[in-house]
C-alpha atoms as a PDB file:
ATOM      1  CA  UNK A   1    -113.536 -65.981-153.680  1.00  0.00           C
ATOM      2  CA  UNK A   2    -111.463 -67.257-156.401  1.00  0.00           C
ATOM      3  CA  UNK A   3    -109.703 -64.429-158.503  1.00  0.00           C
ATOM      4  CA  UNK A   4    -109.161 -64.632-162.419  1.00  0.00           C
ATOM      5  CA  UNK A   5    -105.918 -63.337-163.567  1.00  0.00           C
ATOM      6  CA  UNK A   6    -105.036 -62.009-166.368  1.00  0.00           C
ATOM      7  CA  UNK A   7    -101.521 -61.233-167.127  1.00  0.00           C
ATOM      8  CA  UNK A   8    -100.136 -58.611-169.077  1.00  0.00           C
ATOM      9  CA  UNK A   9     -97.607 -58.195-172.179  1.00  0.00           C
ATOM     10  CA  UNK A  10     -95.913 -54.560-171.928  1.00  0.00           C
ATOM     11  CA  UNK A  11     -96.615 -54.924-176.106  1.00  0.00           C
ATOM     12  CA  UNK A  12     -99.695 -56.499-177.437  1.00  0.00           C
ATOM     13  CA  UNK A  13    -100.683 -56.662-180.711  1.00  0.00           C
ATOM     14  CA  UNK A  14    -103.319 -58.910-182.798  1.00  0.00           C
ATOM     15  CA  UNK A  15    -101.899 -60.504-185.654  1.00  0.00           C
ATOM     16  CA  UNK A  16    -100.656 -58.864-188.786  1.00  0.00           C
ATOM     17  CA  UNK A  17    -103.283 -60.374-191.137  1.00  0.00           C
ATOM     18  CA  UNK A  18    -106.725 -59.967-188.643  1.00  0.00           C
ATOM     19  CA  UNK A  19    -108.587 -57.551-190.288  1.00  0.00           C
ATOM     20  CA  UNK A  20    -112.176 -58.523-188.835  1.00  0.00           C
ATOM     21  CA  UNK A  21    -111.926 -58.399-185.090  1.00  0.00           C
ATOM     22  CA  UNK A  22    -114.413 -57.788-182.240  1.00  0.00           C
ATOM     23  CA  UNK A  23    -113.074 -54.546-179.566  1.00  0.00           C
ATOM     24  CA  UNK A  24    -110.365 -56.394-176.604  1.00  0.00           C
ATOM     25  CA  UNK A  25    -111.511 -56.747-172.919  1.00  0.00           C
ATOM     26  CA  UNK A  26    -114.014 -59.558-173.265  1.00  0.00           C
ATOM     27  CA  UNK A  27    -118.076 -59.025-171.890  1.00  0.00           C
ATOM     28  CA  UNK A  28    -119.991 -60.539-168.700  1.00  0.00           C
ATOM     29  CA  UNK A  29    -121.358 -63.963-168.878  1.00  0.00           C
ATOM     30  CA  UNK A  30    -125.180 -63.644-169.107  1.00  0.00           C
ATOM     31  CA  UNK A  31    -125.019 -60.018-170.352  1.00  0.00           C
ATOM     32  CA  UNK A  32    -126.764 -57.776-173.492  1.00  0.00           C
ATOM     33  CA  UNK A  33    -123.288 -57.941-175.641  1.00  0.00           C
ATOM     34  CA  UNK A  34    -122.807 -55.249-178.634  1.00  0.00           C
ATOM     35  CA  UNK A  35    -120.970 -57.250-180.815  1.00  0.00           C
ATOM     36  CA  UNK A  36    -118.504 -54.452-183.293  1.00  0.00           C
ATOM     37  CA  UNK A  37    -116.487 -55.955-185.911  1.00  0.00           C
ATOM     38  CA  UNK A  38    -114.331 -54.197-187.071  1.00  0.00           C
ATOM     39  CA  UNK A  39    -113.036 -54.270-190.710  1.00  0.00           C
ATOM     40  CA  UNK A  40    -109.244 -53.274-191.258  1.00  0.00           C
ATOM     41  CA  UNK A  41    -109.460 -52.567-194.850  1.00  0.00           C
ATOM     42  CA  UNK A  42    -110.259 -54.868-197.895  1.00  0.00           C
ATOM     43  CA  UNK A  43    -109.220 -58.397-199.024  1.00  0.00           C
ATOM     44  CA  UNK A  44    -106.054 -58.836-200.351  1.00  0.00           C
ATOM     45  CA  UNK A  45    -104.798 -56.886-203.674  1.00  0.00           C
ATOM     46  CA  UNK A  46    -108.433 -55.279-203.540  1.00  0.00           C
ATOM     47  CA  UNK A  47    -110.517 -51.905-203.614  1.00  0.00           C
ATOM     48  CA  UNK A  48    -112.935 -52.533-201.143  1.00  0.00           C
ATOM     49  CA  UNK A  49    -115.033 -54.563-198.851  1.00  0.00           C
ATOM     50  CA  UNK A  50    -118.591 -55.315-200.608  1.00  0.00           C
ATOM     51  CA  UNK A  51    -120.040 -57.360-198.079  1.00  0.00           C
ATOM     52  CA  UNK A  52    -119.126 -58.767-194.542  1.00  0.00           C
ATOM     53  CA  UNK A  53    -121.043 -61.856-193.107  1.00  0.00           C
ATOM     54  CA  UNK A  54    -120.966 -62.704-189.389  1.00  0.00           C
ATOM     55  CA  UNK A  55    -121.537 -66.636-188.265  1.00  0.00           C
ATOM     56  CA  UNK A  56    -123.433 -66.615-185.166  1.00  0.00           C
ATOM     57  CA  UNK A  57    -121.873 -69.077-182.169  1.00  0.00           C
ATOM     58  CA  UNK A  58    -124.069 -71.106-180.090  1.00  0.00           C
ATOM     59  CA  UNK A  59    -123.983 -68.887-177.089  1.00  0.00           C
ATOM     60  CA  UNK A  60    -125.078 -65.531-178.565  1.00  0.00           C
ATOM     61  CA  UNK A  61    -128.613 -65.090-179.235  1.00  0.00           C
ATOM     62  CA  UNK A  62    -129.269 -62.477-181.998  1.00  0.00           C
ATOM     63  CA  UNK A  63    -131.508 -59.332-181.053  1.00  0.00           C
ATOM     64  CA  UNK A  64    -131.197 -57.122-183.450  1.00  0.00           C
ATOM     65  CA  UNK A  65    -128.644 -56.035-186.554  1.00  0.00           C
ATOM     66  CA  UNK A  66    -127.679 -52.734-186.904  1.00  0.00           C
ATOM     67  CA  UNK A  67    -128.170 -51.249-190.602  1.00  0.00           C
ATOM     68  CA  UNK A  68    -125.255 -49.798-192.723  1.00  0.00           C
ATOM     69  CA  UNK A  69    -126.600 -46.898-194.396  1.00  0.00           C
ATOM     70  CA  UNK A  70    -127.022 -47.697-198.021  1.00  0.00           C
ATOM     71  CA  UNK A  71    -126.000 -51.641-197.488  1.00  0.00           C
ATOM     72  CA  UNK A  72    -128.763 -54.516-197.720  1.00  0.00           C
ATOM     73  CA  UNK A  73    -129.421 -56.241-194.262  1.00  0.00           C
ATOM     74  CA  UNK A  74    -130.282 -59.895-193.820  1.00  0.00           C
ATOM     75  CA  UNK A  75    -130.619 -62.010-190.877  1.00  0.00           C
ATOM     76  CA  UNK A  76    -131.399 -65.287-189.404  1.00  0.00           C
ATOM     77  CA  UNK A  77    -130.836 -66.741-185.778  1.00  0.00           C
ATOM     78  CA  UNK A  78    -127.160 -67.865-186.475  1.00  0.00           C
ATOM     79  CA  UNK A  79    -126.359 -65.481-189.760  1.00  0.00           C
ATOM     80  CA  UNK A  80    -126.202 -61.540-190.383  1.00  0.00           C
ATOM     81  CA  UNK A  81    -125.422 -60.018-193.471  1.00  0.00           C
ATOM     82  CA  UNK A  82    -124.521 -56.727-195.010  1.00  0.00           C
ATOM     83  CA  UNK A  83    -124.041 -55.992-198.550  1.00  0.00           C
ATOM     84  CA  UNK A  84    -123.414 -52.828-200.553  1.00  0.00           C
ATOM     85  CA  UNK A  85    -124.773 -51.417-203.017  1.00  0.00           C
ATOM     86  CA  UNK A  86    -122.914 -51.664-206.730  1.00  0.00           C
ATOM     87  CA  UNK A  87    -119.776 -49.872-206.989  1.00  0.00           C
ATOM     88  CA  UNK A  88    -120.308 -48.220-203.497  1.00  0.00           C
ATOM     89  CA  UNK A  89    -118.150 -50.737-201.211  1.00  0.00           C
ATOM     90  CA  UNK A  90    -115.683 -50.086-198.102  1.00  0.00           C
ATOM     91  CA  UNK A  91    -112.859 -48.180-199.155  1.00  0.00           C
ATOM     92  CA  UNK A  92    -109.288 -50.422-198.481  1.00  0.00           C
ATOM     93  CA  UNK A  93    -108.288 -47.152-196.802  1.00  0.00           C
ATOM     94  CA  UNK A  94    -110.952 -46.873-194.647  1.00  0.00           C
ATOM     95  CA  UNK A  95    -112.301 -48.778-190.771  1.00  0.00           C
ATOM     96  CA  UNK A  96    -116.016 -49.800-190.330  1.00  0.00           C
ATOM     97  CA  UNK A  97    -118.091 -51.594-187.696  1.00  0.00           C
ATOM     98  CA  UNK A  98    -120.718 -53.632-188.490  1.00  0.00           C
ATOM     99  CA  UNK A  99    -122.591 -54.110-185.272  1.00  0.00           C
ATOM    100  CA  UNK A 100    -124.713 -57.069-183.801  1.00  0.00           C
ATOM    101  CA  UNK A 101    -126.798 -57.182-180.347  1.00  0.00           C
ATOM    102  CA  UNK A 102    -127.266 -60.265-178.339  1.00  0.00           C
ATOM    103  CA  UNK A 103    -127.293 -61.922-175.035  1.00  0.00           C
ATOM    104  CA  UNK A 104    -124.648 -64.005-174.255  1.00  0.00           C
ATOM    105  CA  UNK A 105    -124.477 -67.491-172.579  1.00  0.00           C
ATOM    106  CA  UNK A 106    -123.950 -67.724-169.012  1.00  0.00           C
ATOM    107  CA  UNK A 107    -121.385 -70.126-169.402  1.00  0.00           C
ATOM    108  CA  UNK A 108    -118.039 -68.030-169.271  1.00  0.00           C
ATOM    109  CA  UNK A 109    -115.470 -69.646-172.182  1.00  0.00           C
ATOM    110  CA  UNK A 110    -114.464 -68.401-175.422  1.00  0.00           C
ATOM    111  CA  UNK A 111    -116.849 -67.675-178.078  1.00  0.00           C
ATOM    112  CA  UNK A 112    -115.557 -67.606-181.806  1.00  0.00           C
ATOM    113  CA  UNK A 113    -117.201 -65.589-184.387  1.00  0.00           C
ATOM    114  CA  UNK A 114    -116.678 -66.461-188.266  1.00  0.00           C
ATOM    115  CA  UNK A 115    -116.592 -63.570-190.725  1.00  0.00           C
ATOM    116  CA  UNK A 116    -116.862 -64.074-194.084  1.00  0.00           C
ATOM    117  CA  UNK A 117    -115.400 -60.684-195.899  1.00  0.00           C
ATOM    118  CA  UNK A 118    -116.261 -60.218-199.428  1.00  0.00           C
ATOM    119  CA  UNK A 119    -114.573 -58.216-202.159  1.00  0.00           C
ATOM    120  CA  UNK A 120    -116.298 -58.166-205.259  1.00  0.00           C
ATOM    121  CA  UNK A 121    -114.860 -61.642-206.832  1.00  0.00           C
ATOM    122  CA  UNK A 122    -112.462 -62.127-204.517  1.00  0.00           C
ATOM    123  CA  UNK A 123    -112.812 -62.825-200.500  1.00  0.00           C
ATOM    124  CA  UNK A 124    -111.099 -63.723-196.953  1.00  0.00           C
ATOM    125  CA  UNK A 125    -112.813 -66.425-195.012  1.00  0.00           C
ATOM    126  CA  UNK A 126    -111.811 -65.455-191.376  1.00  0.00           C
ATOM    127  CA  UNK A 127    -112.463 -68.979-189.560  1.00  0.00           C
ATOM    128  CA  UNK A 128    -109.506 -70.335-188.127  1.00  0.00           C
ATOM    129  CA  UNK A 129    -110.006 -71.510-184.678  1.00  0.00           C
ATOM    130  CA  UNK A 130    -106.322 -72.081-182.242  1.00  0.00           C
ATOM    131  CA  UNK A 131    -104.873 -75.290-182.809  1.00  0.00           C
ATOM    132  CA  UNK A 132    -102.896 -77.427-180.073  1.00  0.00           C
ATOM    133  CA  UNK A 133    -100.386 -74.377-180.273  1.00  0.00           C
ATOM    134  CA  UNK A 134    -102.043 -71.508-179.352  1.00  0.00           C
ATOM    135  CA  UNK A 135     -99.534 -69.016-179.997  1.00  0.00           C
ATOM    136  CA  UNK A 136     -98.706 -70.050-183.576  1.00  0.00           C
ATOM    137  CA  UNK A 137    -100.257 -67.104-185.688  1.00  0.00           C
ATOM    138  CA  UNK A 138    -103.341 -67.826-188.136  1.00  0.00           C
ATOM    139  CA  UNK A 139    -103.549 -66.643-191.448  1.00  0.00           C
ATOM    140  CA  UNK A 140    -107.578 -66.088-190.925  1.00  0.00           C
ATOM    141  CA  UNK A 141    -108.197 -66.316-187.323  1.00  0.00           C
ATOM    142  CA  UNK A 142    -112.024 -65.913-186.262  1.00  0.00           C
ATOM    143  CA  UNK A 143    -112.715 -63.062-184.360  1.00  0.00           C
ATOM    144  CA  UNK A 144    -112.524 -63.772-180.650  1.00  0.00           C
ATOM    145  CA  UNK A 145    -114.986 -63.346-177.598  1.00  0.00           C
ATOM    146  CA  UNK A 146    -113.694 -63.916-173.724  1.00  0.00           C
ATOM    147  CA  UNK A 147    -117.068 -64.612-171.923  1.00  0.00           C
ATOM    148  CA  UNK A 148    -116.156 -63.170-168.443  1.00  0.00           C
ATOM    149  CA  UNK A 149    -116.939 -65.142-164.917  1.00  0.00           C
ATOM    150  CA  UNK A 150    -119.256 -62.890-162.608  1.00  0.00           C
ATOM    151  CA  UNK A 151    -117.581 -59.799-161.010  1.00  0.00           C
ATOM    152  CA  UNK A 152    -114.379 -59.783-163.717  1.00  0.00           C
ATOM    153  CA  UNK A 153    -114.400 -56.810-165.642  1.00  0.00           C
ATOM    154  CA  UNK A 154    -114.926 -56.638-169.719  1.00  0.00           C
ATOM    155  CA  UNK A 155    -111.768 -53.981-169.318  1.00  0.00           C
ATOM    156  CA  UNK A 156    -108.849 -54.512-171.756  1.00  0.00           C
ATOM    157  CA  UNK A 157    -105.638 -53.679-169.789  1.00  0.00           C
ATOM    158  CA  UNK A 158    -102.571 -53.094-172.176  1.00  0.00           C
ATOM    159  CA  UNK A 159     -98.918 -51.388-172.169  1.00  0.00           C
ATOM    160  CA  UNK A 160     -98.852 -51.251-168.221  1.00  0.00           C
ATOM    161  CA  UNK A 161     -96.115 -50.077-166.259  1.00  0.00           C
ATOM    162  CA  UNK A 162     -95.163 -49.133-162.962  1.00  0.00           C
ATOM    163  CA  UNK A 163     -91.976 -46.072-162.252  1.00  0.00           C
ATOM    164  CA  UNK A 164     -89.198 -47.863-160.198  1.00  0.00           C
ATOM    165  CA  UNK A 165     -88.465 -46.493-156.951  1.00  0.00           C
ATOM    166  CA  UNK A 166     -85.111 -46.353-154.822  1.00  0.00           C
ATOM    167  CA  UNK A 167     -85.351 -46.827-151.123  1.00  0.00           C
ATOM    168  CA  UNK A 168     -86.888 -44.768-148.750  1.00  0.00           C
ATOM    169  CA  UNK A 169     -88.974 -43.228-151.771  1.00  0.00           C
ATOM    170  CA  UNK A 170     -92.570 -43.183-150.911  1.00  0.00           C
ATOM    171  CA  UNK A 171     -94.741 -43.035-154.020  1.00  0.00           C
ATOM    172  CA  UNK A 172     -94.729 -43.564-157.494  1.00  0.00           C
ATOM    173  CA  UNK A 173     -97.072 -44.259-160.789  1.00  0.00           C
ATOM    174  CA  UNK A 174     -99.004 -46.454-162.695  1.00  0.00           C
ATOM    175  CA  UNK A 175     -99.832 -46.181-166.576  1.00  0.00           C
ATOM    176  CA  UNK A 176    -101.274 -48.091-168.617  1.00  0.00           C
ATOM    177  CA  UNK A 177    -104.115 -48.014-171.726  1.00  0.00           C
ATOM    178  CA  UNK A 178    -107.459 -49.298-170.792  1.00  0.00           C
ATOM    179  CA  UNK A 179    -110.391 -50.246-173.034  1.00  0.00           C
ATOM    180  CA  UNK A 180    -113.876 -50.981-172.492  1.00  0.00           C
ATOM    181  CA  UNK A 181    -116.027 -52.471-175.144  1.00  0.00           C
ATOM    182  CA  UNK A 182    -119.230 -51.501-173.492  1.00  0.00           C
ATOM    183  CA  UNK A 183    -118.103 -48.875-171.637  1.00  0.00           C
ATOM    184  CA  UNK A 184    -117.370 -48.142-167.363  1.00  0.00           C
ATOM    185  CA  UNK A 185    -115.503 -46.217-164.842  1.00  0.00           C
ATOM    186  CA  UNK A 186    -112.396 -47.361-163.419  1.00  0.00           C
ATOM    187  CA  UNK A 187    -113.409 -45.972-159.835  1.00  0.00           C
ATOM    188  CA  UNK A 188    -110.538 -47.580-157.549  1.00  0.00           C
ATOM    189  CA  UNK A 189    -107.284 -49.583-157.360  1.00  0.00           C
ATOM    190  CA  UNK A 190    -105.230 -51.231-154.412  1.00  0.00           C
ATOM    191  CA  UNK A 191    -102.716 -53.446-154.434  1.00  0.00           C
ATOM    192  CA  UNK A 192    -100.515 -54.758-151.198  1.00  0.00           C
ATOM    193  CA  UNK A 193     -97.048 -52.631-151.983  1.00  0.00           C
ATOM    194  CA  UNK A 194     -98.703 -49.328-151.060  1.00  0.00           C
ATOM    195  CA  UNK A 195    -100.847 -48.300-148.553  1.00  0.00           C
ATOM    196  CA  UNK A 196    -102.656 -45.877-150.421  1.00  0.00           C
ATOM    197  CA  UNK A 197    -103.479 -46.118-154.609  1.00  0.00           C
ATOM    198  CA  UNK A 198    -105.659 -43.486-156.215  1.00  0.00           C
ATOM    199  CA  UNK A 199    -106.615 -43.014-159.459  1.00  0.00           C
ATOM    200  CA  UNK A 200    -105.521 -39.188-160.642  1.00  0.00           C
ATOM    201  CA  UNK A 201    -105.000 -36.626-162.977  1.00  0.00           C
ATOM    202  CA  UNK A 202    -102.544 -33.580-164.081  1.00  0.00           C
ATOM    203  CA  UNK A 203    -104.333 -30.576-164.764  1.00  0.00           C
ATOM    204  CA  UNK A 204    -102.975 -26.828-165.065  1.00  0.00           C
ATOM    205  CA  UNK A 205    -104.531 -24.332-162.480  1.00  0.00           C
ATOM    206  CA  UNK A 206    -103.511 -20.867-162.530  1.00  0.00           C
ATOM    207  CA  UNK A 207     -99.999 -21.624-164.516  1.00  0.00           C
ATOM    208  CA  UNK A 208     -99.078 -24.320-162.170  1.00  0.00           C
ATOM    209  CA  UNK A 209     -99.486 -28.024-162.851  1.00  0.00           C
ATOM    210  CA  UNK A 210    -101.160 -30.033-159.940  1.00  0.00           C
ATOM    211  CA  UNK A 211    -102.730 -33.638-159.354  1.00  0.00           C
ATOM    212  CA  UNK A 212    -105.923 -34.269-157.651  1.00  0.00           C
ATOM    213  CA  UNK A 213    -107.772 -37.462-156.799  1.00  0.00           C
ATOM    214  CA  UNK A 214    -110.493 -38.269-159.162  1.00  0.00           C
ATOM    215  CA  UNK A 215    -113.385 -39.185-156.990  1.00  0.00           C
ATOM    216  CA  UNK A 216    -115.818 -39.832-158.925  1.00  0.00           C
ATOM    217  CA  UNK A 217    -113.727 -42.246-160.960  1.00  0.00           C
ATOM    218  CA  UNK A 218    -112.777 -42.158-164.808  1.00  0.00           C
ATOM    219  CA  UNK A 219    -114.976 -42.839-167.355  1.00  0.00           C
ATOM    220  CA  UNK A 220    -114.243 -45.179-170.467  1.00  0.00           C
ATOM    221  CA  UNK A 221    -116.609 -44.254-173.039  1.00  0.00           C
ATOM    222  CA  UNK A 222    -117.784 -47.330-175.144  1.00  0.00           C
ATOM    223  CA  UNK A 223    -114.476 -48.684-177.598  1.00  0.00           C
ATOM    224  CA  UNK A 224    -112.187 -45.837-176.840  1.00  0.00           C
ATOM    225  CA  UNK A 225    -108.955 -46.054-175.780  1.00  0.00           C
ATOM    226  CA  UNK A 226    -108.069 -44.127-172.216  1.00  0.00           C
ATOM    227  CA  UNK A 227    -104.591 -43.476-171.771  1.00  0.00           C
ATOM    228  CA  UNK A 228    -103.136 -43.442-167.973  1.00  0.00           C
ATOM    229  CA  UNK A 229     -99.765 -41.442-168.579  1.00  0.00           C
ATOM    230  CA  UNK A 230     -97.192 -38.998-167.146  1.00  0.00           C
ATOM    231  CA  UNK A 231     -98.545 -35.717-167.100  1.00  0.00           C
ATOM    232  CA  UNK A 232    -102.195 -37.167-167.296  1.00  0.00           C
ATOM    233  CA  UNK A 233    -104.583 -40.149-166.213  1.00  0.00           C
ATOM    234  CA  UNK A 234    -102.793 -41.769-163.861  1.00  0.00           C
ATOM    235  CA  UNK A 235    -102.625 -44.208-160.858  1.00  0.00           C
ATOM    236  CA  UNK A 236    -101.221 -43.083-158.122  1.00  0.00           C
ATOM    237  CA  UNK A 237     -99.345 -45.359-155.261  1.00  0.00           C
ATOM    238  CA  UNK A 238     -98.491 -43.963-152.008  1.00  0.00           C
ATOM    239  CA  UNK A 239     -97.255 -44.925-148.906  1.00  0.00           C
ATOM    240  CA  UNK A 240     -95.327 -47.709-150.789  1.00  0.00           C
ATOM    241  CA  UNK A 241     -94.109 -50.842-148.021  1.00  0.00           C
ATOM    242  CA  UNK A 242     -91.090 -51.432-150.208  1.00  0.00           C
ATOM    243  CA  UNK A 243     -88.962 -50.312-152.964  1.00  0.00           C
ATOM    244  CA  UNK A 244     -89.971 -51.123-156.530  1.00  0.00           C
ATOM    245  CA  UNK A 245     -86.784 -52.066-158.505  1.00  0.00           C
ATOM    246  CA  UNK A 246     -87.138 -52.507-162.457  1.00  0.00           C
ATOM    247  CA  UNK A 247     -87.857 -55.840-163.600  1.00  0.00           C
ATOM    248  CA  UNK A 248     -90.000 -56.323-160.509  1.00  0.00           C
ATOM    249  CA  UNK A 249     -94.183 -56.913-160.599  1.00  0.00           C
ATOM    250  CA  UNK A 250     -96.726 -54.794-159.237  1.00  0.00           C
ATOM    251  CA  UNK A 251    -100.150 -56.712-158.624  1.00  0.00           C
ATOM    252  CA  UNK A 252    -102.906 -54.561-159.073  1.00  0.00           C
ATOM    253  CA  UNK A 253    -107.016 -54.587-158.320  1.00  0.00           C
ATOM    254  CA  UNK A 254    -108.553 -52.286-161.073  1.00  0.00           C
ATOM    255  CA  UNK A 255    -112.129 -51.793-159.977  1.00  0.00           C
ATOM    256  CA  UNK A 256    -114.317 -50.502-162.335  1.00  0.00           C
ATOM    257  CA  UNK A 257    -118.338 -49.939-162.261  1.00  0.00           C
ATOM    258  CA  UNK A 258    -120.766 -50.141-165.390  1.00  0.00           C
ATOM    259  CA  UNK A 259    -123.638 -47.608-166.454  1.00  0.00           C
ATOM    260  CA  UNK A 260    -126.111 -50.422-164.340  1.00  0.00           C
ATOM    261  CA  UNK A 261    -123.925 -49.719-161.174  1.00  0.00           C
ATOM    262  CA  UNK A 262    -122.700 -53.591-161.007  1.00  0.00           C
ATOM    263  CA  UNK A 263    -119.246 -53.748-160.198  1.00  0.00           C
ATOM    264  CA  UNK A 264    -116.358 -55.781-161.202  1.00  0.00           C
ATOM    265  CA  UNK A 265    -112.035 -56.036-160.929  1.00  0.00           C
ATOM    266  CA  UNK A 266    -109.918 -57.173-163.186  1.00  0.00           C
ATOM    267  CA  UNK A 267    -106.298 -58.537-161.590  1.00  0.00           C
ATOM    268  CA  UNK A 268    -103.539 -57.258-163.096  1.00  0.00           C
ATOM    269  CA  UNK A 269     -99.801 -58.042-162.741  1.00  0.00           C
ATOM    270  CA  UNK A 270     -97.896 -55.089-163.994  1.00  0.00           C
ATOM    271  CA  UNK A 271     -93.917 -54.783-164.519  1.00  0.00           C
ATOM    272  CA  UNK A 272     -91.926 -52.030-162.971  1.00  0.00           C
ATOM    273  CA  UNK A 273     -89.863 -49.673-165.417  1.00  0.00           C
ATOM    274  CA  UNK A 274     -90.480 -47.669-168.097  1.00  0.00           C
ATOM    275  CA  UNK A 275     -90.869 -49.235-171.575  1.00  0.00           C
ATOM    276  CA  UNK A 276     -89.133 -48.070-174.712  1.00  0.00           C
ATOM    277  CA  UNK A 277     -90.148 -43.937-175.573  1.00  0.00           C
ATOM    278  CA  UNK A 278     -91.609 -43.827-172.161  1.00  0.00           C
ATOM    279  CA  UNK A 279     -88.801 -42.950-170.102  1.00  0.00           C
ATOM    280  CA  UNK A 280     -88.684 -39.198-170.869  1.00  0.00           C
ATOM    281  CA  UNK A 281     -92.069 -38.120-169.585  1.00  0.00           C
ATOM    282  CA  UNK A 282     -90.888 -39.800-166.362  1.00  0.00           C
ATOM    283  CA  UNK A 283     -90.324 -36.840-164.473  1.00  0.00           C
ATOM    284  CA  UNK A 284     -93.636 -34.999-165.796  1.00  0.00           C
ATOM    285  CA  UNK A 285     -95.516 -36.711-162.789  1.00  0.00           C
ATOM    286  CA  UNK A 286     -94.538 -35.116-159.044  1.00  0.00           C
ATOM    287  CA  UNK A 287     -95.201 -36.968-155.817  1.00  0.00           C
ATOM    288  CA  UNK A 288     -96.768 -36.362-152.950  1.00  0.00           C
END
C-alpha cells in the first residue's frame, strides 16, 4: 500500500496576515467535515468584524450553518453568511468560529475556501489561491482544506523532535504537538530504529514521578492542541537498533482511531535534537 508522507518543519507558522483560517491536519475524503473558521481579529485599522461570508468550493456540500447568537444567518448551496447586529460586531481583540457542516468530495486534493470579512465600511477579501511559487506568502490567502486519501489521518503534526542518544543507550523520546480538527486518539506508534515505541505519560504517585504506558491511547478532543513533552505526553522508543545523533531523522507511524472506530496513520519524519527552549526539560523524562 502506498504511504503519504508528510514532512515536518520543527517551526510552522501560517502567514502573518491570515486571519480567516480553517483548524490544520486536513479531513477524510468522503467524510461529514465541520468546517471552523476562525477569525484572528478585525480588518485592518478597524474595531471589529461585522460580518464574515464563506464561498462554498465545489466539493463540499452544505448541511447545515451553525447560528452566531445575536448575528443574522443566510445560506445557499455555495454561500453562508453571518452578520451582526448594529454596533454589536467581533471585537479586534477577540477569536471566533463561524462553523459550517458538509460532506466532502471523495476526491482527495485541496479544497480552497473564500472568506469575505467585513468591517463596517471597510473589508479583507481573503481569496488568493498559490501561484506557480507556492511558498511566496499571500497578502489574502483563502483558507485551506487538505482532502485526505483513505486511511491518512486528519492529525496536524507540528514542532516534533526526537532526544539524541549516544551509543549503547537504549531508549529515548518523542515530542511533538498534535491537532485534530475533528477529534481522535493517537493509540500507537512504531517506527524501524526501535524495537519497542509506546505512547506514555509522567504522572506523580505517592511523591515519586513515574511513566506508564497509556493503553487505551490519548485522546485529542476536537481543535485542541495536545502537547507530547518532557515530563508529560510522550512517545516513548525503546530497544533502539542504533544511536540517534542530532541532525539525524526519525520516521515515525502515528496511528490514531476516530470516535467511528476507523483507523488511520499519518507518516512522519521527525529530526533528532532538541529545538531552541527545549533543551532544559531534557532530563525531566527517565528511561527504562
Amino acid at each position: 500500500m502506498r504511504k503519504f508522507v508528510f514532512p515536518l518543519l520543527v517551526s510552522a507558522t501560517l502567514p502573518a496576515l491570515a486571519h480567516v483560517t480553517l483548524p490544520p491536519g486536513g479531513a477524510a475524503a468522503g467524510s461529514d467535515y465541520e468546517a471552523a473558521f476562525r477569525v484572528g481579529h478585525s480588518c485592518k485599522d478597524t474595531a471589529s468584524t461585522t460580518g464574515i461570508t464563506v464561498r462554498l468550493p465545489e466539493g463540499f456540500t452544505l448541511a447545515e450553518a451553525q447560528p452566531r447568537a445575536g448575528w443574522t444567518l443566510a445560506s445557499n448551496a455555495r454561500e453562508v453568511s453571518w452578520t451582526a447586529p448594529a454596533n454589536a460586531g467581533l471585537p479586534d481583540n477577540e477569536r471566533a468560529e463561524f462553523i459550517v457542516r458538509g460532506k466532502l468530495t471523495g476526491q482527495p486534493g485541496t479544497l480552497w475556501f473564500k472568506v469575505l470579512q467585513s468591517c463596517g465600511t471597510a473589508s479583507a477579501d481573503w481569496a488568493q489561491l498559490p501561484g506557480p511559487d507556492a511558498s511566496a506568502k499571500l497578502p489574502f490567502p483563502a483558507a485551506r482544506l487538505d482532502v485526505l486519501p483513505a486511511g491518512v489521518a486528519a492529525v496536524d503534526v507540528k514542532n516534533a523532535w526526537v532526544r539524541q542518544t549516544v551509543p549503547g543507550q537504549s531508549g529515548t523520546g518523542a515530542f511533538m504537538q498534535l491537532q485534530a480538527p475533528q477529534g481522535a486518539k493517537l493509540v500507537g506508534v512504531s517506527t524501524p530504529v526501535a524495537g519497542v515505541a509506546e505512547v506514555h505519560e509522567m504522572l506523580m504517585d505517592g511523591g515519586t514521578m513515574r511513566m506508564r504506558e497509556l493503553k487505551d491511547g490519548l485522546p485529542l478532543p476536537a481543535r485542541q492542541t495536545v502537547e507530547l513533552k518532557p515530563g508529560g505526553f510522550h512517545v516513548m522508543l525503546m530497544d533502539l537498533k542504533q544511536p540517534l545523533p542530532k541532525g539525524a531523522t526519525v520516521p515515525l507511524s502515528l496511528r490514531f482511531e476516530d470516535a467511528k472506530g476507523v483507523k488511520s496513520v499519518r507518516e512522519v519524519q521527525v529530526p533528532v535534537g532538541a529545538p531552541d527552549g527545549a533543551a532544559a526539560a531534557v532530563g525531566q523524562v527517565h528511561m527504562h
